[in-house]
PDB file of N, CA and C in Angstrom:
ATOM      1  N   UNK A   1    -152.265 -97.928 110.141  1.00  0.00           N
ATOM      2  CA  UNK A   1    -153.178 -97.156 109.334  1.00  0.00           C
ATOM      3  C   UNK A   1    -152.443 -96.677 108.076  1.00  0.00           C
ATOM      4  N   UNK A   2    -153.395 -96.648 107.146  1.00  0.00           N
ATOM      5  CA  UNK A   2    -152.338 -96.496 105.813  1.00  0.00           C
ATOM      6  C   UNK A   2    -152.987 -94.618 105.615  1.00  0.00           C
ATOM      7  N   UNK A   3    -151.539 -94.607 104.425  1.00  0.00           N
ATOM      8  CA  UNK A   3    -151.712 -92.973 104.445  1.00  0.00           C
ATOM      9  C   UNK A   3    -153.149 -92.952 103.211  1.00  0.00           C
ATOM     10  N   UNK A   4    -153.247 -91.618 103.811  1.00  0.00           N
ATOM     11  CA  UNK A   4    -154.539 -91.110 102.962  1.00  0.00           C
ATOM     12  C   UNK A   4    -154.235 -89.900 101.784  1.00  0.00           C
ATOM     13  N   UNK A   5    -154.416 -90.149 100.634  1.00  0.00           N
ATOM     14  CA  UNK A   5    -154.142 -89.056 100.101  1.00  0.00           C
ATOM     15  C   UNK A   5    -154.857 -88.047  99.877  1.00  0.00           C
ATOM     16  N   UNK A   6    -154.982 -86.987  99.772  1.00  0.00           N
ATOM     17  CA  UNK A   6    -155.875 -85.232  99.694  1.00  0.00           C
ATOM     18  C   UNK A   6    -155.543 -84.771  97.908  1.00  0.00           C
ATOM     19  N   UNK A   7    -154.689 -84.859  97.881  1.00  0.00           N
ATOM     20  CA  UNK A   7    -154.623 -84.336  96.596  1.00  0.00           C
ATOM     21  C   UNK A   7    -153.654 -84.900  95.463  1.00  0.00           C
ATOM     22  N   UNK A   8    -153.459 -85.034  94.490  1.00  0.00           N
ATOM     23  CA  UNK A   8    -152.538 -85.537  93.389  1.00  0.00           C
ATOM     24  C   UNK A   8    -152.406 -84.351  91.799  1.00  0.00           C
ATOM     25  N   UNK A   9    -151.591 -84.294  91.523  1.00  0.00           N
ATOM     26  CA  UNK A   9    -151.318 -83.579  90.326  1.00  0.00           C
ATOM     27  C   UNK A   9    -150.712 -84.391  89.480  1.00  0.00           C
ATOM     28  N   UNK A  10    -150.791 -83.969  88.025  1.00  0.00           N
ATOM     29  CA  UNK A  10    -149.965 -84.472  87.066  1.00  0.00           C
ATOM     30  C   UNK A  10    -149.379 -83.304  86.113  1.00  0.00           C
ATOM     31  N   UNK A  11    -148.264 -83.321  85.785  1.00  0.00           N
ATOM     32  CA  UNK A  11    -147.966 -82.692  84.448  1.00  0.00           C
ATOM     33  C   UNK A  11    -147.504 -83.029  83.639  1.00  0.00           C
ATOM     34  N   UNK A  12    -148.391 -83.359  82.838  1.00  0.00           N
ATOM     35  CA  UNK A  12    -147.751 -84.550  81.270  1.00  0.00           C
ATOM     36  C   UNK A  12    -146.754 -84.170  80.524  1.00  0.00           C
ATOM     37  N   UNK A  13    -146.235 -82.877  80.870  1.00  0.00           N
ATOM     38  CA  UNK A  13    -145.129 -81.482  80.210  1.00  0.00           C
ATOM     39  C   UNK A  13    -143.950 -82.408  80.763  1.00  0.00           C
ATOM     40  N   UNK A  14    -144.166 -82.116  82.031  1.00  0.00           N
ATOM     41  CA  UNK A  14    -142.471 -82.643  82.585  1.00  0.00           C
ATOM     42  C   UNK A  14    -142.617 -83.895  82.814  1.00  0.00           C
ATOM     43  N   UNK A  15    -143.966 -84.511  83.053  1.00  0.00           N
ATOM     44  CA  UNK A  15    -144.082 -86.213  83.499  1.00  0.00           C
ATOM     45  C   UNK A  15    -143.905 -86.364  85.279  1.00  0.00           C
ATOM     46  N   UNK A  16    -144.622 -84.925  85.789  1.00  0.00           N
ATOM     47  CA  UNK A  16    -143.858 -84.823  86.830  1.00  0.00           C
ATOM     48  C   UNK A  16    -144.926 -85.176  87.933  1.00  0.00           C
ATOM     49  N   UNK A  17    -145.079 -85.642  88.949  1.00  0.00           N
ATOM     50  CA  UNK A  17    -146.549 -85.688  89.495  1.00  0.00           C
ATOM     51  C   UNK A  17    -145.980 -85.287  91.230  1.00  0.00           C
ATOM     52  N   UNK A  18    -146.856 -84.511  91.951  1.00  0.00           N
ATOM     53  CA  UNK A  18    -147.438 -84.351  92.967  1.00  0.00           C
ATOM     54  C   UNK A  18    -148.223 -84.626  94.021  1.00  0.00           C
ATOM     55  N   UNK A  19    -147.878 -85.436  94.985  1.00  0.00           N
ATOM     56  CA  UNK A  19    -149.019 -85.793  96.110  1.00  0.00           C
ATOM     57  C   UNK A  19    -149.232 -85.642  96.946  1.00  0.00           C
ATOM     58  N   UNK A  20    -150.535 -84.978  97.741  1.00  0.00           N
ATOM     59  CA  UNK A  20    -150.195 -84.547  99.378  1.00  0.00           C
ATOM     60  C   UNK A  20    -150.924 -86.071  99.773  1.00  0.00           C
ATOM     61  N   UNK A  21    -150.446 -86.176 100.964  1.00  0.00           N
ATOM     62  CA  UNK A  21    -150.875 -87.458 101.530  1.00  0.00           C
ATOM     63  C   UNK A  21    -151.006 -87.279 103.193  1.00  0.00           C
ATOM     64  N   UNK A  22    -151.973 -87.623 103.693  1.00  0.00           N
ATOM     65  CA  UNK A  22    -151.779 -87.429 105.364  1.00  0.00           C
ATOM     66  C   UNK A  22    -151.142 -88.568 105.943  1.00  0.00           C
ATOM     67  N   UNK A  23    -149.802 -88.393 106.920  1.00  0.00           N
ATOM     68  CA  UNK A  23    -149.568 -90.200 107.079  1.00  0.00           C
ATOM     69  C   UNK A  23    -150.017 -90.174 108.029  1.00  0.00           C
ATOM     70  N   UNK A  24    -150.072 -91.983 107.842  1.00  0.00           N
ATOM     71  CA  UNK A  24    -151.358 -92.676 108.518  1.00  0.00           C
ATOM     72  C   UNK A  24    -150.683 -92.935 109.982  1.00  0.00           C
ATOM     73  N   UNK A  25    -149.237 -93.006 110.490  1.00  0.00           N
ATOM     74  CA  UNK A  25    -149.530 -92.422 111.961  1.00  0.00           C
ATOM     75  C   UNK A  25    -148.945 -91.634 112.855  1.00  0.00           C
ATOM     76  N   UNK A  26    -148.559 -90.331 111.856  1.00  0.00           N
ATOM     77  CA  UNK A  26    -148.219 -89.205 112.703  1.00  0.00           C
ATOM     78  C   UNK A  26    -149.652 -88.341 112.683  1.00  0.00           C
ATOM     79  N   UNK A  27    -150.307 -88.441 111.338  1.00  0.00           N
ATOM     80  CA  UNK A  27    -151.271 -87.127 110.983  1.00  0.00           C
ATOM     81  C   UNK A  27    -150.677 -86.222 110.386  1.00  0.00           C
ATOM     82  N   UNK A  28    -149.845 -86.206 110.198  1.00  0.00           N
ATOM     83  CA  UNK A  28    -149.045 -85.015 109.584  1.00  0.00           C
ATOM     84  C   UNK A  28    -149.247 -85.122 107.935  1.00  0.00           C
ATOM     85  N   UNK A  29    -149.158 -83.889 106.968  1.00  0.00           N
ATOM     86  CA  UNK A  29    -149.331 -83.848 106.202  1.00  0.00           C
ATOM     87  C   UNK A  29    -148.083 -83.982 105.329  1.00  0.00           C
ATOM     88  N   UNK A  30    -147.941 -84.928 104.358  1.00  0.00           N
ATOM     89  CA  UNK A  30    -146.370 -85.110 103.778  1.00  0.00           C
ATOM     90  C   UNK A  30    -146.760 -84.689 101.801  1.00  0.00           C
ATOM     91  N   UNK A  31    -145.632 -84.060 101.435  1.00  0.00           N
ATOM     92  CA  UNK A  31    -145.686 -83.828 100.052  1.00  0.00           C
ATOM     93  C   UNK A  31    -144.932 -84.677  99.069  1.00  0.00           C
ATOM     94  N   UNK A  32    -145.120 -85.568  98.132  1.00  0.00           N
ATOM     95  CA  UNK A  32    -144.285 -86.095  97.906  1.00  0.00           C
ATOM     96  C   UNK A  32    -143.952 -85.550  96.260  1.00  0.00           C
ATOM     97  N   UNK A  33    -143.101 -85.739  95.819  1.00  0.00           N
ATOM     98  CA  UNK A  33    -142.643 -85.290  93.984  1.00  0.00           C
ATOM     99  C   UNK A  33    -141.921 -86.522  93.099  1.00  0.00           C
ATOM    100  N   UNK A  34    -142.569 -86.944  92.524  1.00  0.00           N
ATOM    101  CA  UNK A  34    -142.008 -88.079  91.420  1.00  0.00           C
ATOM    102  C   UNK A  34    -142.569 -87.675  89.856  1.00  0.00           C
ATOM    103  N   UNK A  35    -140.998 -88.487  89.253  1.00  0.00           N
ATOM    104  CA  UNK A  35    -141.182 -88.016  87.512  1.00  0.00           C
ATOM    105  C   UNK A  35    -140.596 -89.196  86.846  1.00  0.00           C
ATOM    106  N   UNK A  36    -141.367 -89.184  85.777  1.00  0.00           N
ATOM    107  CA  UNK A  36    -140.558 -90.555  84.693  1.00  0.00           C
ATOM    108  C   UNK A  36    -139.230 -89.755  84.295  1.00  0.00           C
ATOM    109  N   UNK A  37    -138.499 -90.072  84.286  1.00  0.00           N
ATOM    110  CA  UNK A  37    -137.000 -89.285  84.060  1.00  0.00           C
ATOM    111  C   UNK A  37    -136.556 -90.175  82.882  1.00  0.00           C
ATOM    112  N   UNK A  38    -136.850 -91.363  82.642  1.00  0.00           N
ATOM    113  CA  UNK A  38    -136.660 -92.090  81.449  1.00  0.00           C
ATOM    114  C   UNK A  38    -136.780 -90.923  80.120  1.00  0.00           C
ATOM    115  N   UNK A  39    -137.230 -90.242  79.686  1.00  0.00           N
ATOM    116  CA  UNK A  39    -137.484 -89.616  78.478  1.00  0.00           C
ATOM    117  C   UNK A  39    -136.697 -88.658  78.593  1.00  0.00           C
ATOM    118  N   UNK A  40    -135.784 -87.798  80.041  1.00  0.00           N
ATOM    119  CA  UNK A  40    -134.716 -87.144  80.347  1.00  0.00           C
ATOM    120  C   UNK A  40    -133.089 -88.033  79.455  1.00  0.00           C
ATOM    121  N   UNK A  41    -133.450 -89.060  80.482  1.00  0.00           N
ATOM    122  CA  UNK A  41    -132.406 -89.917  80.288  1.00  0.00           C
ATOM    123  C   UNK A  41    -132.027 -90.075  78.795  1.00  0.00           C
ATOM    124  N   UNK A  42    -133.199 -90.891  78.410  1.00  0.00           N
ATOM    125  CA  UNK A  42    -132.808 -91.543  77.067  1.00  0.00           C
ATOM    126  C   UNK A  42    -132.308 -90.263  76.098  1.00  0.00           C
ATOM    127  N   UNK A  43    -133.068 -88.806  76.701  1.00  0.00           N
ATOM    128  CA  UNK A  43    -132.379 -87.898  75.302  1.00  0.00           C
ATOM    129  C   UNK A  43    -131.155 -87.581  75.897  1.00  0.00           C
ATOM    130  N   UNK A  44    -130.274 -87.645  76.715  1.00  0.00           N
ATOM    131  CA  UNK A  44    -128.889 -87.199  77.611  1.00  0.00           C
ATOM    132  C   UNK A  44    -128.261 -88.071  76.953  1.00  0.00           C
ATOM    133  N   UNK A  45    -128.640 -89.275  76.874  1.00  0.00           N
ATOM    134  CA  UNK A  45    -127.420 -90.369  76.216  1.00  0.00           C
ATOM    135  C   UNK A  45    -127.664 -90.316  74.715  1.00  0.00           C
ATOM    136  N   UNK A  46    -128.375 -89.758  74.095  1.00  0.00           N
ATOM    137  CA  UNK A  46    -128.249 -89.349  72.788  1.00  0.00           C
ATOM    138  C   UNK A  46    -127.066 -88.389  72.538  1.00  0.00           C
ATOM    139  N   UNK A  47    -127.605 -87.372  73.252  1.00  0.00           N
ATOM    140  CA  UNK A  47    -127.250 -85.749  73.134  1.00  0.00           C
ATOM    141  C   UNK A  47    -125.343 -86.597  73.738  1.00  0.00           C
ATOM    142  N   UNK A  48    -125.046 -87.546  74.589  1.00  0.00           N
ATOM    143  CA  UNK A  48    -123.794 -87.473  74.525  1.00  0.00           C
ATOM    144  C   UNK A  48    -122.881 -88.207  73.632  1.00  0.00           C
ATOM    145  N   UNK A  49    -123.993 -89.044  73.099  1.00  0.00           N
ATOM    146  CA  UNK A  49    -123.436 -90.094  71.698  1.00  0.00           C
ATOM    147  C   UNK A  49    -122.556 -89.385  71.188  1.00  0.00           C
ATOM    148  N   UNK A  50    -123.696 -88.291  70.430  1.00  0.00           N
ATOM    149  CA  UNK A  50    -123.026 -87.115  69.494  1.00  0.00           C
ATOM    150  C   UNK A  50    -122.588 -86.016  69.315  1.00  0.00           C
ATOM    151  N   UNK A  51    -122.038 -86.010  71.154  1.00  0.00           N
ATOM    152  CA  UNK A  51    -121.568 -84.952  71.288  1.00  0.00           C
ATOM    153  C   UNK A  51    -119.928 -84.194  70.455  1.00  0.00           C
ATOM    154  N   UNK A  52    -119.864 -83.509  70.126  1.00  0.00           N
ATOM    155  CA  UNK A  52    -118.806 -83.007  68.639  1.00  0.00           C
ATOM    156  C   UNK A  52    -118.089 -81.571  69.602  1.00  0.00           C
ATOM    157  N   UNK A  53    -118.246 -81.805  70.766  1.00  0.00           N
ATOM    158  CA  UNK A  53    -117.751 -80.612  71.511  1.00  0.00           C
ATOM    159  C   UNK A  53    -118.623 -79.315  71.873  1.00  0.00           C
ATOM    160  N   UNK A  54    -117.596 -77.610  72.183  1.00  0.00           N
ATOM    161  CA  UNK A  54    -118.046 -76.815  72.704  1.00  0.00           C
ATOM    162  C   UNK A  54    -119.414 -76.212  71.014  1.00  0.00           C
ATOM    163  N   UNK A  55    -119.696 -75.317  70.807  1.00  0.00           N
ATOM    164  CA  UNK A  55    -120.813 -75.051  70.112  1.00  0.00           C
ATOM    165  C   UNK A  55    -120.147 -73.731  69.304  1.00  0.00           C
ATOM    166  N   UNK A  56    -120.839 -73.384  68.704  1.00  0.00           N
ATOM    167  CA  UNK A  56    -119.546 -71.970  67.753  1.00  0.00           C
ATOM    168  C   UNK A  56    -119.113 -70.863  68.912  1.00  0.00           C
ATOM    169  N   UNK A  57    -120.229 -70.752  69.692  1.00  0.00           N
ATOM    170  CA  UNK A  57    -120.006 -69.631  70.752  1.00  0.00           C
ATOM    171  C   UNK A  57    -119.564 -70.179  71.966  1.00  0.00           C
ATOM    172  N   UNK A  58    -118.656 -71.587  71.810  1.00  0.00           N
ATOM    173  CA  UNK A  58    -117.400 -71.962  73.250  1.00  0.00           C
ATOM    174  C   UNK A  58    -117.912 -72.263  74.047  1.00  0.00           C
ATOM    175  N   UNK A  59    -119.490 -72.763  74.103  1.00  0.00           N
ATOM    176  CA  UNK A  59    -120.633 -73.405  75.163  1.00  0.00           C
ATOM    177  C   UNK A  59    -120.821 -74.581  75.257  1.00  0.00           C
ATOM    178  N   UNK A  60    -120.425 -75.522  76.219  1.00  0.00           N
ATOM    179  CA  UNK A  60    -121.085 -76.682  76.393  1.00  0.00           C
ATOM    180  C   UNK A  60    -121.970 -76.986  77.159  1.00  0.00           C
ATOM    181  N   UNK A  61    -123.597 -77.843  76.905  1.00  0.00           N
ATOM    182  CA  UNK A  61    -124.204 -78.478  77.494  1.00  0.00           C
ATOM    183  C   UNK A  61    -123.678 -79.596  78.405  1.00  0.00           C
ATOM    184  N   UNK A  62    -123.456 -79.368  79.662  1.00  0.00           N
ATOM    185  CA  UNK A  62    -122.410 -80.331  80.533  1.00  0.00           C
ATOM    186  C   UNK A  62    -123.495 -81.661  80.282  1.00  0.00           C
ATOM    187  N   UNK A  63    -124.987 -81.416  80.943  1.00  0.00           N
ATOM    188  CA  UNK A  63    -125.800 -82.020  82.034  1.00  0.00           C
ATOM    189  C   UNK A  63    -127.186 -81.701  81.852  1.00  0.00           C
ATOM    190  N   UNK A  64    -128.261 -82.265  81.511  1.00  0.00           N
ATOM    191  CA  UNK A  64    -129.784 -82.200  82.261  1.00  0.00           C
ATOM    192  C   UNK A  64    -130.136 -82.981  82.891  1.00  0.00           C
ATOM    193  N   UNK A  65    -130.408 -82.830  84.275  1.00  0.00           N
ATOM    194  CA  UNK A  65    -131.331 -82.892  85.413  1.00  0.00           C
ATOM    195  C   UNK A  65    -132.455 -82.809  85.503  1.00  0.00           C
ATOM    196  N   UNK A  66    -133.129 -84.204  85.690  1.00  0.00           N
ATOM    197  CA  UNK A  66    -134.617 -83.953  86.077  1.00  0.00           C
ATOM    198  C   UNK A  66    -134.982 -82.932  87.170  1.00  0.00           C
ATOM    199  N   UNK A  67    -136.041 -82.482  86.851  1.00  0.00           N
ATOM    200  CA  UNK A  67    -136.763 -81.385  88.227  1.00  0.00           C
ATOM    201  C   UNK A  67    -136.478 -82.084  89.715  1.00  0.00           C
ATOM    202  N   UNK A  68    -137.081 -83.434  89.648  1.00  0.00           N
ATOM    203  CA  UNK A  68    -136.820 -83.716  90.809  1.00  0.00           C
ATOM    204  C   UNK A  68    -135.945 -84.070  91.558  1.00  0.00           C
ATOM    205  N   UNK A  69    -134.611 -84.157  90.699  1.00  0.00           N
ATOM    206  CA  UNK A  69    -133.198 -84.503  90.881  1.00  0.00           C
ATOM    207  C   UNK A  69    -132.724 -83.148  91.374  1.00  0.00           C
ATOM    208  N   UNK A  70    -133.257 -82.302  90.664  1.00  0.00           N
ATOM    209  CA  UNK A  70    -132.711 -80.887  91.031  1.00  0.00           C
ATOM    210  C   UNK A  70    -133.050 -80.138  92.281  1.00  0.00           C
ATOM    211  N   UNK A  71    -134.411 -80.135  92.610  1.00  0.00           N
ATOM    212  CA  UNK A  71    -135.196 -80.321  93.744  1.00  0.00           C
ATOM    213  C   UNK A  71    -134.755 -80.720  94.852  1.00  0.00           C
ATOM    214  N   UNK A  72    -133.761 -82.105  94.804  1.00  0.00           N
ATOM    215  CA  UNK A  72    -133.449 -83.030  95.967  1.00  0.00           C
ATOM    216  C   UNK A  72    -132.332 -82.085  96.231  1.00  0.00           C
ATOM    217  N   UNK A  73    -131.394 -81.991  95.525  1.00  0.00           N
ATOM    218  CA  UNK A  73    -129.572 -81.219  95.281  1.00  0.00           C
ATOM    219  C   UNK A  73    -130.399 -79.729  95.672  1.00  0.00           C
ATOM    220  N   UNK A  74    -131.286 -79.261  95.319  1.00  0.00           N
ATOM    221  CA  UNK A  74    -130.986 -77.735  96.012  1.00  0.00           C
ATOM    222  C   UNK A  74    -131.836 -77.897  97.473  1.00  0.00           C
ATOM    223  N   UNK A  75    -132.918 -78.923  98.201  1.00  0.00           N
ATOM    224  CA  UNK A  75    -133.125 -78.889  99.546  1.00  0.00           C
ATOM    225  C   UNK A  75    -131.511 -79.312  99.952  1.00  0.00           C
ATOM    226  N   UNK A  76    -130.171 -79.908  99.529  1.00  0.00           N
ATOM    227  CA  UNK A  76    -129.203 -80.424 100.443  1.00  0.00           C
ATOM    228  C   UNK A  76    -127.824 -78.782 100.037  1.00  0.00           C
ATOM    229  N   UNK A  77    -128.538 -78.171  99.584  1.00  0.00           N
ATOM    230  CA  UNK A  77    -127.541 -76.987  98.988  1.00  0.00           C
ATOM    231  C   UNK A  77    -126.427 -77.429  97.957  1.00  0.00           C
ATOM    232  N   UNK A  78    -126.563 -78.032  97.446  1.00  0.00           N
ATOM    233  CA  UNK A  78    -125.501 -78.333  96.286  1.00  0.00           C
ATOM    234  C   UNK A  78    -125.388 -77.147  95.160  1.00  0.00           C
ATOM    235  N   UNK A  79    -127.034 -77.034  94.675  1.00  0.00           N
ATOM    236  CA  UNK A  79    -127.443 -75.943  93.529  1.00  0.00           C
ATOM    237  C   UNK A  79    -126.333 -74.378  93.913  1.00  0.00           C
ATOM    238  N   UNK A  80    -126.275 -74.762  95.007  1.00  0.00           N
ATOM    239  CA  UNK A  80    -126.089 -73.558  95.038  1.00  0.00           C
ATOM    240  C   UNK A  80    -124.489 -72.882  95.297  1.00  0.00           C
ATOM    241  N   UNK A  81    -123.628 -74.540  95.631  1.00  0.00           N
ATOM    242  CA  UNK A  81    -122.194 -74.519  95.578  1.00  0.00           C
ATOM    243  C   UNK A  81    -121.369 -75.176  93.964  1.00  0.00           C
ATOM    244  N   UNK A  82    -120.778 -74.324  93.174  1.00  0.00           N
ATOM    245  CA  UNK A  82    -120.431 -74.845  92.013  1.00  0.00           C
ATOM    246  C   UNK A  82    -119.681 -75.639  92.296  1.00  0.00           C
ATOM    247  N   UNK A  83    -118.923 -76.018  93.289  1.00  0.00           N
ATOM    248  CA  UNK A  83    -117.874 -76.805  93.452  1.00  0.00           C
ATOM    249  C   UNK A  83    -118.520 -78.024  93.517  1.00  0.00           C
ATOM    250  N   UNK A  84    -119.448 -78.427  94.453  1.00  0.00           N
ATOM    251  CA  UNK A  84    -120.155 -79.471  94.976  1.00  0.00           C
ATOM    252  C   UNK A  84    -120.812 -79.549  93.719  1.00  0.00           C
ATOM    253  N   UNK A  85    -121.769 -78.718  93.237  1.00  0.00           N
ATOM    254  CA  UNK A  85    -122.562 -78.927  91.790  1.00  0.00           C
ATOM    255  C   UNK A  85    -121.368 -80.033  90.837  1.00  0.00           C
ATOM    256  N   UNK A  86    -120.124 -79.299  90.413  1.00  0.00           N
ATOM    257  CA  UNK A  86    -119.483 -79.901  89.439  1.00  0.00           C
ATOM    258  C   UNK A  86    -118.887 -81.979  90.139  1.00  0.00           C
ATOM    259  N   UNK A  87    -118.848 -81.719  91.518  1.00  0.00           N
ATOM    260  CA  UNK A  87    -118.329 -82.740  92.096  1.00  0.00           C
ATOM    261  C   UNK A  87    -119.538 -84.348  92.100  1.00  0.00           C
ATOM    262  N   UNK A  88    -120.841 -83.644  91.757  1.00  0.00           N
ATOM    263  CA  UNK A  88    -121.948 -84.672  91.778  1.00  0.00           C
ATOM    264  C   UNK A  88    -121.829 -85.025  90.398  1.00  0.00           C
ATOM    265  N   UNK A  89    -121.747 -83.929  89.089  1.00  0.00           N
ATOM    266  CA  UNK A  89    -122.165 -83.866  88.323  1.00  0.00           C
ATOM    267  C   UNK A  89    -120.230 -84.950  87.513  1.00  0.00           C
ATOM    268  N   UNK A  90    -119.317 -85.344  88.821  1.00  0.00           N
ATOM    269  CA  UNK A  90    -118.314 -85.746  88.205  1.00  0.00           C
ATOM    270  C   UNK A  90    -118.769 -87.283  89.010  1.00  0.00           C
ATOM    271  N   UNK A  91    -119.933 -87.895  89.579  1.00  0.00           N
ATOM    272  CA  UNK A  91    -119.957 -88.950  90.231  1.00  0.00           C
ATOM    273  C   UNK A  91    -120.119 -89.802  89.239  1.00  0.00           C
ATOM    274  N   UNK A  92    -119.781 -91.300  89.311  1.00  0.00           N
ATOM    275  CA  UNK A  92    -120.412 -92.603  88.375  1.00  0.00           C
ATOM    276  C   UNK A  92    -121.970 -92.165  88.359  1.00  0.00           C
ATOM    277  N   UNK A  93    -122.734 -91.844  89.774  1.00  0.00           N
ATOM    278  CA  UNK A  93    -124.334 -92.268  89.554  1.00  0.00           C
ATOM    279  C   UNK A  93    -124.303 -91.543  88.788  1.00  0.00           C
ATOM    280  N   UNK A  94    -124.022 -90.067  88.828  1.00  0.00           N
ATOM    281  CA  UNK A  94    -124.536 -89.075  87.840  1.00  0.00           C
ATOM    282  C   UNK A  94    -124.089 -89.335  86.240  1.00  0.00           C
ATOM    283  N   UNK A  95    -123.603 -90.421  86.018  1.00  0.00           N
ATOM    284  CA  UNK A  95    -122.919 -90.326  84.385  1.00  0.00           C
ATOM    285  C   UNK A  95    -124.343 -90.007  82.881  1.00  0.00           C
ATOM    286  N   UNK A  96    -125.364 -90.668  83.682  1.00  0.00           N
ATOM    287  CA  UNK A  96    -126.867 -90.536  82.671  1.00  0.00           C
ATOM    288  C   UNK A  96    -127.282 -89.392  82.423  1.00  0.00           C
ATOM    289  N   UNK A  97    -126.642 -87.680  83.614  1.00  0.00           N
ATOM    290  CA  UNK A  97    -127.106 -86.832  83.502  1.00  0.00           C
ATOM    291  C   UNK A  97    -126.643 -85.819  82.650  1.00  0.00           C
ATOM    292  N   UNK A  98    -125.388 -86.295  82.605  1.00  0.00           N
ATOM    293  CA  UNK A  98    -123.990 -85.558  81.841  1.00  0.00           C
ATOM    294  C   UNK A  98    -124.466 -85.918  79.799  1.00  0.00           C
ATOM    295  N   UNK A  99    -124.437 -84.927  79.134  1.00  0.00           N
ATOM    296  CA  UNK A  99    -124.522 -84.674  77.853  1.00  0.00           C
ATOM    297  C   UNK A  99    -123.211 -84.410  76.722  1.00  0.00           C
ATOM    298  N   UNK A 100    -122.074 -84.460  77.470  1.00  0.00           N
ATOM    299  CA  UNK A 100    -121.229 -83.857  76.652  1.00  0.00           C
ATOM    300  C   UNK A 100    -120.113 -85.467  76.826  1.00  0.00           C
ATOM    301  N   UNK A 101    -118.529 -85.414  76.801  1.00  0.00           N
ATOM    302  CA  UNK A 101    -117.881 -86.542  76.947  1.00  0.00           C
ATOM    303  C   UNK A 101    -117.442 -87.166  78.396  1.00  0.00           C
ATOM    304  N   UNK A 102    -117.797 -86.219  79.054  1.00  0.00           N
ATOM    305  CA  UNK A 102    -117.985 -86.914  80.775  1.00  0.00           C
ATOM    306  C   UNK A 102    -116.540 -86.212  81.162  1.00  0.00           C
ATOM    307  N   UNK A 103    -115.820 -85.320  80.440  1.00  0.00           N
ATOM    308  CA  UNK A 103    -114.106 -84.634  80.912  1.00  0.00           C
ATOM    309  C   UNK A 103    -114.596 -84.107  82.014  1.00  0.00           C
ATOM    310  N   UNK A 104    -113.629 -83.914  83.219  1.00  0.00           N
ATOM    311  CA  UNK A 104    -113.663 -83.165  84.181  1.00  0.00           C
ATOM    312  C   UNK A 104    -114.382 -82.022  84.197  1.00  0.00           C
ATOM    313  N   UNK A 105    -115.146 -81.358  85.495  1.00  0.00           N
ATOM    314  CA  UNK A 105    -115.657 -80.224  85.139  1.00  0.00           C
ATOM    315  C   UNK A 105    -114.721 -79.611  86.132  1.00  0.00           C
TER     316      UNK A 105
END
């Protein structure tokens, strides 16, 4: 039996969409969260093209993270350990998320 869906959202803001779906064979109700992250992406690898360093006030933009990237990392507690935060944010996958020259965090 295939799943049934109840409800769907969109938000053309973040590109982010929402779906409840009943699956088709527990019955149970599942939520799911997907986003075009392409328009994340493509401005991260801009923003690190030209990146020229810290900012007058000694700040760097390390990293943006899609919502739903962020979402996934704080259900596994990462968000919430800087160590682990900086250790994802030092992985190969993560290199698309990183904005600045990719130096150690």
């Amino acid at each position: 039996m295939a799943d049934r869906t109840i409800l769907t959202t969109w938000n053309p803001v973040t590109r982010r969409s929402t779906e409840l779906v009943v699956d088709g064979e527990t019955g149970l109700p599942l939520i799911t969260h997907s986003q075009d992250c392409k328009p994340i992406l493509d401005a991260n690898k801009r923003l690190a093209n030209n990146f020229t360093g810290p900012n007058k006030e000694g700040w760097t933009l390390v990293a943006r993270v899609p919502a739903v990237v962020w979402q996934e990392w704080s259900r596994l507690g990462i968000t919430k350990d800087e160590k682990a935060l900086n250790a994802v944010l030092q992985m190969r996958e993560s290199m698309y998320l990183r904005t600045d020259d990719r130096r150690r965090i």
